[in-house]
Protein backbone atom coordinates (compact mmCIF):
# COMPACT_ATOMS: atom_id res chain seq x y z
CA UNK A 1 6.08 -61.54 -40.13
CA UNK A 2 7.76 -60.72 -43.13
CA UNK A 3 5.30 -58.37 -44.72
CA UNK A 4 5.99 -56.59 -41.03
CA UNK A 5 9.66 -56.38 -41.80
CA UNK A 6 8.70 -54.98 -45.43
CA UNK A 7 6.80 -52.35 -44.28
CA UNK A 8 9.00 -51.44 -41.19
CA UNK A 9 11.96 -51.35 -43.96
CA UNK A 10 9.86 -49.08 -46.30
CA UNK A 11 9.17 -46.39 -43.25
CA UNK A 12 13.18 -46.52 -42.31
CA UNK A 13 14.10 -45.97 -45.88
CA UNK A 14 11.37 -43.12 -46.10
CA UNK A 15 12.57 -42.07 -42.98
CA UNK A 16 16.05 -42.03 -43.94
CA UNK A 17 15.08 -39.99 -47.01
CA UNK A 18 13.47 -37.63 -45.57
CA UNK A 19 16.73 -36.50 -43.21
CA UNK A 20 18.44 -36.78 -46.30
CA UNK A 21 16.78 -34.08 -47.92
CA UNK A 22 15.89 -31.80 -44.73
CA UNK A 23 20.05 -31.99 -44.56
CA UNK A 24 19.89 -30.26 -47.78
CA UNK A 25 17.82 -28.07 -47.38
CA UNK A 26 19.19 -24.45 -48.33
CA UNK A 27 19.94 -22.83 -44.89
CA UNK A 28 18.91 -18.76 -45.59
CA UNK A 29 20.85 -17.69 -42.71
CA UNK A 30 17.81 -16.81 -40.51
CA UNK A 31 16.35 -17.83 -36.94
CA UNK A 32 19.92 -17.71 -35.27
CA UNK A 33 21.72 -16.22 -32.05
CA UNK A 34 23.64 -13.34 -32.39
CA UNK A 35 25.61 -12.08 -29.59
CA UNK A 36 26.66 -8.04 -29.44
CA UNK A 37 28.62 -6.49 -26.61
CA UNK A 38 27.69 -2.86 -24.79
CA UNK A 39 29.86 -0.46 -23.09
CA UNK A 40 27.44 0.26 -19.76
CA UNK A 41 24.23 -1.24 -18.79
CA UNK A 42 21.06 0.84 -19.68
CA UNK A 43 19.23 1.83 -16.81
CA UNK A 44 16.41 3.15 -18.42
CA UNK A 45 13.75 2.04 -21.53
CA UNK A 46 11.83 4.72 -22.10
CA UNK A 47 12.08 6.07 -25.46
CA UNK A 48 11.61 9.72 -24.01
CA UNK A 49 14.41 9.85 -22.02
CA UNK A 50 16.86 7.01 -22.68
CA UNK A 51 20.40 8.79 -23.42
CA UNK A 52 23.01 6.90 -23.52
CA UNK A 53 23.80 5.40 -26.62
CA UNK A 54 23.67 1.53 -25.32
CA UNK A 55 20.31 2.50 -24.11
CA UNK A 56 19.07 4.12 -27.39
CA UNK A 57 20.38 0.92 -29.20
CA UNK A 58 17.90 -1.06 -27.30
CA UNK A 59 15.35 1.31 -27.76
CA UNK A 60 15.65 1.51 -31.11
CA UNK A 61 15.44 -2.26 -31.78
CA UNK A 62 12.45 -2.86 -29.67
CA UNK A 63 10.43 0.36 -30.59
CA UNK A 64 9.53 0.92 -34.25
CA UNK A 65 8.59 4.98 -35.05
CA UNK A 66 6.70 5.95 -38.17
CA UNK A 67 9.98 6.54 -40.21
CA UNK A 68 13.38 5.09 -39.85
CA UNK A 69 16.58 5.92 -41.38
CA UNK A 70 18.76 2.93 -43.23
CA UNK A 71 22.51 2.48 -42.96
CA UNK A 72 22.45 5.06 -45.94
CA UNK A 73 21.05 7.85 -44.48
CA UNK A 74 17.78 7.17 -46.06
CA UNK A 75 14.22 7.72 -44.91
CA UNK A 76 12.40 4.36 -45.27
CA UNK A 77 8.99 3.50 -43.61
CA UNK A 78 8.53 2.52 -40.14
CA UNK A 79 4.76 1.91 -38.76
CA UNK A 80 3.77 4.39 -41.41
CA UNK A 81 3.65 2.23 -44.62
CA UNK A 82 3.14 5.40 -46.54
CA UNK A 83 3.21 9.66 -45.81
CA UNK A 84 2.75 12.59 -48.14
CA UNK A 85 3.69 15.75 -47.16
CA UNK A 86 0.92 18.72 -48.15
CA UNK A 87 2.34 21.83 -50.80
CA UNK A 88 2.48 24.21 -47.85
CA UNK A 89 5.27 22.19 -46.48
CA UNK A 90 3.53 22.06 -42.78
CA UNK A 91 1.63 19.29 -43.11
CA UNK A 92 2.31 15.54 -42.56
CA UNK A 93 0.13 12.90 -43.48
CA UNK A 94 1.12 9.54 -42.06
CA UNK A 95 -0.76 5.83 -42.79
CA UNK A 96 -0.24 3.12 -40.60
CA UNK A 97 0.22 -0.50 -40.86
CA UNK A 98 -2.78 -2.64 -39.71
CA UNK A 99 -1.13 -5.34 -39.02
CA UNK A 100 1.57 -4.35 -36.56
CA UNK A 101 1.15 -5.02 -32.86
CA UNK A 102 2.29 -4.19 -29.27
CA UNK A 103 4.11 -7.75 -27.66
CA UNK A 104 2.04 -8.34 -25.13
CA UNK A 105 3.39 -10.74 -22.45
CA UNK A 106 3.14 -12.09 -19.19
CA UNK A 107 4.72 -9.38 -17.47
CA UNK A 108 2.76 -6.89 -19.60
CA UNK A 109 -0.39 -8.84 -18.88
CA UNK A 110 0.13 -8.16 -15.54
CA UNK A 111 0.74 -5.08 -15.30
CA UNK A 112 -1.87 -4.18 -16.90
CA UNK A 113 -4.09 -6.30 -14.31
CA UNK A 114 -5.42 -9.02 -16.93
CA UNK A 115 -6.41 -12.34 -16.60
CA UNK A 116 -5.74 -15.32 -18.42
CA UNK A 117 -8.68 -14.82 -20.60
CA UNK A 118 -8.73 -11.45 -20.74
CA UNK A 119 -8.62 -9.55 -24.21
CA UNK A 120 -6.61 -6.46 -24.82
CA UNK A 121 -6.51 -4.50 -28.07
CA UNK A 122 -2.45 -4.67 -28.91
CA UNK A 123 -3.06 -3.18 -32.19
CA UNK A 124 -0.43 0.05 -32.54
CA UNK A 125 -2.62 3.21 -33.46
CA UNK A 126 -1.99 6.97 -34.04
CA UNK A 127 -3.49 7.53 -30.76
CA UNK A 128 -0.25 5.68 -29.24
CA UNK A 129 2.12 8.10 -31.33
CA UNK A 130 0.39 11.27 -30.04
CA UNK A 131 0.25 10.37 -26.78
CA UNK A 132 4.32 9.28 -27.11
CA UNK A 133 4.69 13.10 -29.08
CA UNK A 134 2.93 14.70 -26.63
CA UNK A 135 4.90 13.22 -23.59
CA UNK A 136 8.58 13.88 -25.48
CA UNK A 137 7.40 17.55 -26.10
CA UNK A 138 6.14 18.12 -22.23
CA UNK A 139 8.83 19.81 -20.43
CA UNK A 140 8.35 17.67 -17.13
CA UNK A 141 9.29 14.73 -19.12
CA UNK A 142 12.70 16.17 -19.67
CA UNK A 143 12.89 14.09 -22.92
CA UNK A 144 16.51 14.68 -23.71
CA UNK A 145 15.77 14.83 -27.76
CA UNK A 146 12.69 16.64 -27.46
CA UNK A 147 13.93 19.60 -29.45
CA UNK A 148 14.01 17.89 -32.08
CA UNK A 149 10.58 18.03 -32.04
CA UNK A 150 9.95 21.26 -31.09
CA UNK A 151 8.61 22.33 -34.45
CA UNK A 152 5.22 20.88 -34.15
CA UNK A 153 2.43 22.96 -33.94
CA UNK A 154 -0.54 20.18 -33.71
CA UNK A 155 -0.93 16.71 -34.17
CA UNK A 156 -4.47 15.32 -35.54
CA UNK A 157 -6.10 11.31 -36.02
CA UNK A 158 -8.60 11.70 -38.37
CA UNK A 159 -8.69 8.00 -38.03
CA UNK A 160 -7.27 5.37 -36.26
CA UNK A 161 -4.35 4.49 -38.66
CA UNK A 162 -4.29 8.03 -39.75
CA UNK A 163 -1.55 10.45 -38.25
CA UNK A 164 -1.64 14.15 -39.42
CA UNK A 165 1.25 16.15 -38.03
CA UNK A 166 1.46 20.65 -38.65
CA UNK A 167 4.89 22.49 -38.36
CA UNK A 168 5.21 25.66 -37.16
CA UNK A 169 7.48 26.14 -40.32
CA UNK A 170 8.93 24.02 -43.22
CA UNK A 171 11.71 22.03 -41.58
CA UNK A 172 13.53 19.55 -44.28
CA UNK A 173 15.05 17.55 -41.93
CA UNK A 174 11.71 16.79 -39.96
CA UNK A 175 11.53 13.24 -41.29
CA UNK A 176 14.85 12.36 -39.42
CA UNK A 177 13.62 14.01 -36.01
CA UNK A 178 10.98 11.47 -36.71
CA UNK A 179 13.07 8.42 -36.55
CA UNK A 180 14.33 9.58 -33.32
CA UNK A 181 13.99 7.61 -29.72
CA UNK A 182 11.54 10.40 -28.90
CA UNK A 183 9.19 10.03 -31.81
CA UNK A 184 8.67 6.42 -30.69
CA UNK A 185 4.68 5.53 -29.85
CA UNK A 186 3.60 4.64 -26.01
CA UNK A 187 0.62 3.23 -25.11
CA UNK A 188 -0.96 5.40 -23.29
CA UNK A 189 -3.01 2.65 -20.95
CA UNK A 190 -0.37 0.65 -20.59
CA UNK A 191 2.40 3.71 -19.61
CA UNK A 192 -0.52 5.03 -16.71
CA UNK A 193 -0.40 1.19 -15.50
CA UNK A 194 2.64 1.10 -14.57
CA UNK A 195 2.67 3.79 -11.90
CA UNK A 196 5.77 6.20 -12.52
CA UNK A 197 7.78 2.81 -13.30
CA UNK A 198 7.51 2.96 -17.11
CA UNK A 199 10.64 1.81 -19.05
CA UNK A 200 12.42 1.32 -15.77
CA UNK A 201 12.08 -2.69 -15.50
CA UNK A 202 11.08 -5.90 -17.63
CA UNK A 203 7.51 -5.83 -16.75
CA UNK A 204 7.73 -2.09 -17.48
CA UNK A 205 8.23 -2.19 -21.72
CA UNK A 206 6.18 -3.02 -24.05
CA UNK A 207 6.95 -3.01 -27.66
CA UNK A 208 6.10 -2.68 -30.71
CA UNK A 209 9.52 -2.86 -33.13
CA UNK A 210 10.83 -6.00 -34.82
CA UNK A 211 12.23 -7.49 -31.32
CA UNK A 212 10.94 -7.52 -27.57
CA UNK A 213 12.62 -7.78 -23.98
CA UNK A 214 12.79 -11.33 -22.47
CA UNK A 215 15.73 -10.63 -20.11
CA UNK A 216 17.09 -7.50 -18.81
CA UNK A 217 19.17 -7.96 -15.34
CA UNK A 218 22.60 -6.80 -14.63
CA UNK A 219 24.79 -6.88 -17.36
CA UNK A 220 22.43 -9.08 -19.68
CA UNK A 221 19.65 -8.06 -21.92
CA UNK A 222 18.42 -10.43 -24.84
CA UNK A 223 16.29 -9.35 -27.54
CA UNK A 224 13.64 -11.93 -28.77
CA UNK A 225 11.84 -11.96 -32.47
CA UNK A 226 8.38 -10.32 -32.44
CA UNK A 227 6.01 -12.07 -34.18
CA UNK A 228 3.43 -9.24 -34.40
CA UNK A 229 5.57 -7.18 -35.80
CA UNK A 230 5.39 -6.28 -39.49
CA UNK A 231 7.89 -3.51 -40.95
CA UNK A 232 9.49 -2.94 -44.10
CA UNK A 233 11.78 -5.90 -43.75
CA UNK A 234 11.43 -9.09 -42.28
CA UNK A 235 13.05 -9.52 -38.93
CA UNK A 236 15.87 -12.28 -39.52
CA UNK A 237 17.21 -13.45 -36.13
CA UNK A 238 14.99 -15.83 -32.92
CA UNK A 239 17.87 -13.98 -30.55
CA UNK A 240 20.29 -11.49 -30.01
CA UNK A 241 22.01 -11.45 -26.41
CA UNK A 242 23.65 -7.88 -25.66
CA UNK A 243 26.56 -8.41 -22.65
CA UNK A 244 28.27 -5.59 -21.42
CA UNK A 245 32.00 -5.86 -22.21
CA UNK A 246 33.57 -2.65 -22.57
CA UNK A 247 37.12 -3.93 -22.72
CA UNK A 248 38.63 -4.09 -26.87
CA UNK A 249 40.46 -6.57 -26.43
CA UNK A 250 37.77 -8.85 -25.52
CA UNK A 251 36.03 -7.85 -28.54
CA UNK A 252 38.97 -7.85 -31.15
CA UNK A 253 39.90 -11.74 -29.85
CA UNK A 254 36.42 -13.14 -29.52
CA UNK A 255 35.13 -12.18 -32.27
CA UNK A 256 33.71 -14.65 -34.41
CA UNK A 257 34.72 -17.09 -32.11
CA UNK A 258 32.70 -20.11 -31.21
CA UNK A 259 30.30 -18.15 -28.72
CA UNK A 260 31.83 -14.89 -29.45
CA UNK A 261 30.72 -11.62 -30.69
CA UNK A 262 29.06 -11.32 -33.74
CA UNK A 263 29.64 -7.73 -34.30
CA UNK A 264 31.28 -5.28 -32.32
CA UNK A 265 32.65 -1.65 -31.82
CA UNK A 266 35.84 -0.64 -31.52
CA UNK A 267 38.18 2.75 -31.89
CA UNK A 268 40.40 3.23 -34.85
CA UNK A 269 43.70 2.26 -32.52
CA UNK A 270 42.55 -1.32 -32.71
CA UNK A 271 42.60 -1.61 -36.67
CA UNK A 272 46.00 -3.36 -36.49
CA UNK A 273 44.48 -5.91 -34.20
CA UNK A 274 41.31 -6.95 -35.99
CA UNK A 275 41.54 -10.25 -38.21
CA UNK A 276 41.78 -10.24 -41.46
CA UNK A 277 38.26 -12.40 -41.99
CA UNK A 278 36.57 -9.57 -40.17
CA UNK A 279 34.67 -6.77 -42.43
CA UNK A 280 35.67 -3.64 -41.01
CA UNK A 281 33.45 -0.20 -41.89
CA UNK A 282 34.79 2.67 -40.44
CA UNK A 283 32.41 5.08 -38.96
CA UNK A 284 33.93 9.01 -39.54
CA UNK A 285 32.37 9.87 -36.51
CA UNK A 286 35.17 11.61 -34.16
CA UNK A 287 37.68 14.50 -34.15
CA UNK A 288 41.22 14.63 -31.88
CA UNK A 289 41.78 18.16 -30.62
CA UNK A 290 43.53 19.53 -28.27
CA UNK A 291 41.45 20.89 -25.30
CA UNK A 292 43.16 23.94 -23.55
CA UNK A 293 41.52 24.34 -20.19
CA UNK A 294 43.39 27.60 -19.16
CA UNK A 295 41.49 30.66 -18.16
CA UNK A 296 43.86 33.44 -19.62
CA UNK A 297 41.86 33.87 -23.00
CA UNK A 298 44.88 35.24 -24.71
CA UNK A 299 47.69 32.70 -23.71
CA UNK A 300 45.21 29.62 -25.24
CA UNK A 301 45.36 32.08 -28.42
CA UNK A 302 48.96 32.26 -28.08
CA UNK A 303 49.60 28.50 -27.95
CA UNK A 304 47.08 27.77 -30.39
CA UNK A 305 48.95 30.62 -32.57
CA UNK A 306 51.99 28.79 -32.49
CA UNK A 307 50.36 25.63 -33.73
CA UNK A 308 49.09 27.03 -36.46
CA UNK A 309 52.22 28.98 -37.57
CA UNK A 310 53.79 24.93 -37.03
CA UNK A 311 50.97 23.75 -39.41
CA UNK A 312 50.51 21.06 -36.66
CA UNK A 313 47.05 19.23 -37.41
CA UNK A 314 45.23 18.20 -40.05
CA UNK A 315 41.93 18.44 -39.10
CA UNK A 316 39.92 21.06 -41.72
CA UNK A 317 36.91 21.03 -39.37
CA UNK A 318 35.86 20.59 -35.65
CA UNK A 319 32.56 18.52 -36.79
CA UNK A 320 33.40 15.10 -38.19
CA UNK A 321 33.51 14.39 -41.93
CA UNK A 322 30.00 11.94 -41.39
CA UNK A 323 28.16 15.20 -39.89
CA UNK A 324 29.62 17.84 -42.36
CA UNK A 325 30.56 17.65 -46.08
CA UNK A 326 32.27 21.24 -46.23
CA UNK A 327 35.78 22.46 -44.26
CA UNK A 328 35.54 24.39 -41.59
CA UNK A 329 36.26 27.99 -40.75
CA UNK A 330 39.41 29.10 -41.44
CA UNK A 331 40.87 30.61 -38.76
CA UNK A 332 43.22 33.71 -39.64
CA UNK A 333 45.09 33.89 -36.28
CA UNK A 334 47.48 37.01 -35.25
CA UNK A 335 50.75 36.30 -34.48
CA UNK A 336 51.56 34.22 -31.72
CA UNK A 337 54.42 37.08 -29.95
CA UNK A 338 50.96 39.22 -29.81
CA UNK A 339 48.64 37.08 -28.08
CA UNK A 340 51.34 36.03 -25.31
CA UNK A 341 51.87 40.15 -25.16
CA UNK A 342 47.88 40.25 -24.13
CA UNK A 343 48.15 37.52 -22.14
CA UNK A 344 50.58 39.51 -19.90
CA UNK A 345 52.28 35.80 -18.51
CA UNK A 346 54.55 35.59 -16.12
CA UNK A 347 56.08 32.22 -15.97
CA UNK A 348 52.87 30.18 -16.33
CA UNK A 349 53.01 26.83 -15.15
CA UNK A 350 51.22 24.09 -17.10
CA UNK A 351 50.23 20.23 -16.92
CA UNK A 352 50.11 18.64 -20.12
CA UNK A 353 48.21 15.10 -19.77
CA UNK A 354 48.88 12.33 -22.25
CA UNK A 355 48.90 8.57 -22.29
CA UNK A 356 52.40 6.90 -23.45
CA UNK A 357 50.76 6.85 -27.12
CA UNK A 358 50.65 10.85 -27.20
CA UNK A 359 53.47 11.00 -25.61
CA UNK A 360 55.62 12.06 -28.72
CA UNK A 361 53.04 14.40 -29.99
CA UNK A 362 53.20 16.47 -26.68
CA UNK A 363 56.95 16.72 -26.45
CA UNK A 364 57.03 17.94 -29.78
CA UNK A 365 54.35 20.58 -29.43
CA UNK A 366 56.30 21.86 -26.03
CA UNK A 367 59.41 22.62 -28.11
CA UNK A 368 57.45 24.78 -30.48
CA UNK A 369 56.54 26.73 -27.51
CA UNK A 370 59.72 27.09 -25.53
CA UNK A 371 61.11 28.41 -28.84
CA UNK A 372 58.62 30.83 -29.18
CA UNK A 373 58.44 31.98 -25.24
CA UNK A 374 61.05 30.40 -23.70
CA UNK A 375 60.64 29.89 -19.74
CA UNK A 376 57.72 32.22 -19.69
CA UNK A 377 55.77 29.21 -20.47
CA UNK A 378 56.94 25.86 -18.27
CA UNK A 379 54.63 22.73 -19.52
CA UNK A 380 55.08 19.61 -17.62
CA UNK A 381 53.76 16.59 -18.95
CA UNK A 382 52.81 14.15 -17.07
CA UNK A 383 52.53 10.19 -19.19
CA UNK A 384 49.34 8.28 -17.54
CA UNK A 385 47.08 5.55 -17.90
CA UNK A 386 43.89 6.01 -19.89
CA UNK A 387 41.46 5.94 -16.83
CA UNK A 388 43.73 7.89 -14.86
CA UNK A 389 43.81 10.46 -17.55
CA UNK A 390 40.55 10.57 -17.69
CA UNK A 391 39.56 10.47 -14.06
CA UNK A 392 41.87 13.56 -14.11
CA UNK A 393 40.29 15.36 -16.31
CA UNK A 394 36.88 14.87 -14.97
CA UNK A 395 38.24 16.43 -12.01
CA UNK A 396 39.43 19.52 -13.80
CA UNK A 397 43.25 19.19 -13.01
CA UNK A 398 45.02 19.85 -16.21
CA UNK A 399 45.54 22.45 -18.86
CA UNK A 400 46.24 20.68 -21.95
CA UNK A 401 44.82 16.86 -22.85
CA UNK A 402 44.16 15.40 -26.31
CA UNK A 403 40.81 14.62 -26.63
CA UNK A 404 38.97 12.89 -28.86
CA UNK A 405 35.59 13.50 -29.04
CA UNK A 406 33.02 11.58 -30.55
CA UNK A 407 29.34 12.25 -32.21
CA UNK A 408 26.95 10.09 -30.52
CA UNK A 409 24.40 11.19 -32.72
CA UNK A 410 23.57 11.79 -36.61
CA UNK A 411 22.70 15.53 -35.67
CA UNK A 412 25.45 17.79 -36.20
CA UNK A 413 23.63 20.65 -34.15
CA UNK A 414 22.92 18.50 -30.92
CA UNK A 415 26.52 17.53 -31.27
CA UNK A 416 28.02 20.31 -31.72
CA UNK A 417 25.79 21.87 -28.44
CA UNK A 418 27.07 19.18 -26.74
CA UNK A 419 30.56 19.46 -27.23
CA UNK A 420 30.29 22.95 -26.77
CA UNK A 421 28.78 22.45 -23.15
CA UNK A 422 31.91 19.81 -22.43
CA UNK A 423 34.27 22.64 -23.57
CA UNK A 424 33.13 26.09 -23.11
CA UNK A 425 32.24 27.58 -20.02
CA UNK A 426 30.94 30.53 -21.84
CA UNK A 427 27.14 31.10 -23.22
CA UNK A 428 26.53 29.59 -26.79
CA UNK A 429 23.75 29.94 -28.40
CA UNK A 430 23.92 27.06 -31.75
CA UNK A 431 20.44 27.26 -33.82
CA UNK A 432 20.18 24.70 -36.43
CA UNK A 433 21.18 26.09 -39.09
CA UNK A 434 24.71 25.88 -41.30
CA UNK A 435 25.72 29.93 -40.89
CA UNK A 436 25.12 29.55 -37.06
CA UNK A 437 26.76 25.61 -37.03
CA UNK A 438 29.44 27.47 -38.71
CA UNK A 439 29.87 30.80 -36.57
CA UNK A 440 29.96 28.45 -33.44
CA UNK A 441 32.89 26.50 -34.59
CA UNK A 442 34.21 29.60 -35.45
CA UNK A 443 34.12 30.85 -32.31
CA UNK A 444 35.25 27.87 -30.32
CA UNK A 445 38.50 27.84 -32.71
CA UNK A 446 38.84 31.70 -32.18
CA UNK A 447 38.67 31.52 -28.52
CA UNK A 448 41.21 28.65 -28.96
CA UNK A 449 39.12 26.61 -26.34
CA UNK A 450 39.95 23.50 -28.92
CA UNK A 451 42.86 23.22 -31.22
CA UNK A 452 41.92 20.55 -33.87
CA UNK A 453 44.14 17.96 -34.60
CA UNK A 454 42.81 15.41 -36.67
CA UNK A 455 39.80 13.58 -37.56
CA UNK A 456 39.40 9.89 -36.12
CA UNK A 457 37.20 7.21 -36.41
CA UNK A 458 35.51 4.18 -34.91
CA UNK A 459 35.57 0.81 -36.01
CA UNK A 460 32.41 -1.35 -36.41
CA UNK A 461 33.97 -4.89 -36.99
CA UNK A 462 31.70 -8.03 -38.40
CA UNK A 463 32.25 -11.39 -38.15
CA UNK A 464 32.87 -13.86 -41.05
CA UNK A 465 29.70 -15.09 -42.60
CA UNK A 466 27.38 -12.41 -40.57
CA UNK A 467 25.70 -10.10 -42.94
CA UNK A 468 22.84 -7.48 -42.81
CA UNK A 469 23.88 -5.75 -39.78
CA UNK A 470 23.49 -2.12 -39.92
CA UNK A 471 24.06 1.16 -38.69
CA UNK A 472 24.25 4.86 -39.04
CA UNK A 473 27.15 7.04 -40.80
CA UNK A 474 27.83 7.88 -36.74
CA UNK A 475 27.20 4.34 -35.20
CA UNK A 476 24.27 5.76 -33.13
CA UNK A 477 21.92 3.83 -35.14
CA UNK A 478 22.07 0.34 -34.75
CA UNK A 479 20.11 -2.03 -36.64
CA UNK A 480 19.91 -6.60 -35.71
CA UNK A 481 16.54 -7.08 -37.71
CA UNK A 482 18.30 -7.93 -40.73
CA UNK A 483 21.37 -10.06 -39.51
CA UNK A 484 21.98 -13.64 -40.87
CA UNK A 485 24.75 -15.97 -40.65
């Protein structure tokens, strides 16, 4: 009996050790939960035509292209290992990983009408980027980044890990269209399967980045490590759970909290809020102007005149710093007393909406112009809440409203077109290049459809102790593969 107590005593000590030094063990920060909050719900999945930019975070976390772009701006490889590009500048040679796969589930499985012991090849080829290419660049998709792309000519597999791509022309910024949503492979047996349906439902993804879809209903998505997924970093977190919570607050407060946010965005008018453990990187990714939605041509020139002769805002261009390194185009305006002679007004009557915040700034502008027109120009401004401002203006009922508008993208031609087609009701025609970038701000500024204020940012806040979470100079990018805590 005693021997039996010896050795029972010997496997509890050894026991005992051995918790002892698992305790110890170094913890490297990876296989946790992260939690990250979204503004709306994405509706849709598809990497051709998901727009908004919660649904192009998803995207990009669960799709991997052939070339992604780091926190830096940098081209680094997706599920191309390696590229060269040819002398002639029009040809793109891609090599894919061998080892990277599609997640194929349960879901997937059935879609795809497999049994249990059923095989399917999940292996991600060049076949799966043309066909995902081709689909972006077909006009019935109505892939909302397709221009982007519009510059191929042909796309070629000499093999099955071998992608070669031909331009039209030499386009330097090619590589980036290439990290786009739209660039991102589909399978093409897998996208017929589903019946019209794809990227419209759980059952209806499959995937092929660093994370894949276990839950998407309602408000709640989570993001689950891929094990068949090899990339140019290993993926660091089991989990990330998105939630939509819209409301600041929420996110200032809870973050870092026991079951709070891990990471979060905010706008710059929160800075004073956010704790001082937080790390806060500021994302120069918005400009404040001052929108003047009055027909008469020459009385917006007039007001916007009088602003400049005031020196009021200090904004040097309409694109945000992130999108352009250079000023933009100074804008030699005639004399205020001139335009407002064109304009031929006769008492005009305008509604000036502001929250309490811009308040101030409104009132002061207003006194520049009854001293420079007196009651030929009557603003009324009218203080409101944010979403009744904005349901206002949606609506079209007001002439003047500060407006901050951000670039939901790191392109500054799609951003500028899209601003433009928020602002102007007038033709624009932007090509992507930095004269006609530059003529088209010109013209906005001329036209005085925008008066620019000042440049503004956004706030991408990080919870103590969380590290490797990234994302682009414009916060359009967002990267959880390499989060640890």
């Amino acid at each position: 009996m005693r021997k039996i107590i010896t050795w029972v005593s010997v496997v509890a000590l050894l026991a005992s050790c051995f918790l002892l030094l698992t305790g110890c063990r170094h913890d490297d920060g990876t296989g946790k939960t992260f939690l990250f909050p979204l503004d709306t719900a994405p509706q849709r999945l598809d990497p051709a035509v998901a727009q908004t930019p919660d649904e192009l975070l998803v995207v990009n976390n669960i799709f991997e292209g052939l070339v992604r772009v780091n926190a830096e701006g940098e081209i680094i490889p997706g599920a191309a290992y390696v590229w060269n590009v040819l002398p002639d500048g029009l040809t793109y040679i891609f090599h894919l990983r061998q080892d990277t796969h599609w997640f194929l589930g349960t879901q997937a499985r059935n879609v795809l009408g497999l049994n249990a012991d059923d095989e399917w090849d999940t292996q991600v080829t060049a076949h799966d980027f043309v066909f995902g290419l081709t689909r972006a660049l077909n006009p019935a998709t109505r892939a909302p980044q397709a221009d982007l792309l519009a510059g191929i000519a042909d796309l070629a597999v000499p093999n099955r890990h071998t992608l070669r791509i031909t331009l039209h022309e030499p386009d330097e910024d090619f590589l980036h269209a290439l990290a786009s949503s739209a660039a991102m492979p589909v399978n093409q047996e897998f996208f017929e399967a589903t019946r019209g349906r794809f990227g419209l439902g759980l059952r209806y993804v499959l995937s092929n980045g660093p994370f894949y879809l276990s839950l998407w209903e309602n408000n709640r998505l989570r993001l689950v490590q891929h094990a068949g997924y090899v990339g140019h970093e290993l993926v660091a977190p089991a989990t990330v759970n998105l939630l939509v919570q819209a409301n600041p607050n929420n996110r200032v407060n809870n973050l870092g909290s026991e079951g709070g946010w891990d990471a979060a965005f905010v706008s710059a008018a929160w800075e004073t809020r956010v704790p001082d453990s937080a790390q806060v990187i500021r994302l120069h990714n918005a400009t404040q102007v001052l929108q003047l939605n009055i027909e008469n041509v020459y009385l917006r020139q007039a007001l916007a005149a009088v602003l400049a002769e005031q020196n009021v805002g200090s904004a040097t261009s309409l694109l945000p710093q992130s999108l352009s390194a250079e000023s933009g185009p100074q804008i030699t305006h005639q004399p205020a007393q001139e335009y407002f002679a064109q304009a031929n007004a006769n008492r005009e009557q305008l509604r000036f909406l502001v929250t309490a915040a811009q308040e101030t700034a409104a009132r002061s502008m207003v006194q520049a112009w009854q001293i420079a027109f007196g009651l030929d120009v009557v603003v009324t401004i009218e203080v409101l809440e944010d979403e009744d401002l904005q349901t206002r203006m949606a609506r079209g009922q007001f002439n003047l409203a500060f407006v901050t508008l951000y670039a939901a993208e790191n392109s500054a031609h799609r951003v500028l077109q899209h601003w433009a087609s928020l602002l102007y009701d007038g033709e624009l025609y932007i090509e992507n290049t930095p004269q006609s970038l530059y003529d088209a701000q010109a013209h906005l500024l001329t036209q005085a459809v925008v008066y620019p204020m000042q440049p503004q940012h956004s706030l991408l806040l990080v919870a103590e102790g969380v590290s490797g979470f990234s994302a682009s100079a414009v916060g359009d990018n967002v990267w959880f593969a390499g989060m640890r805590k």
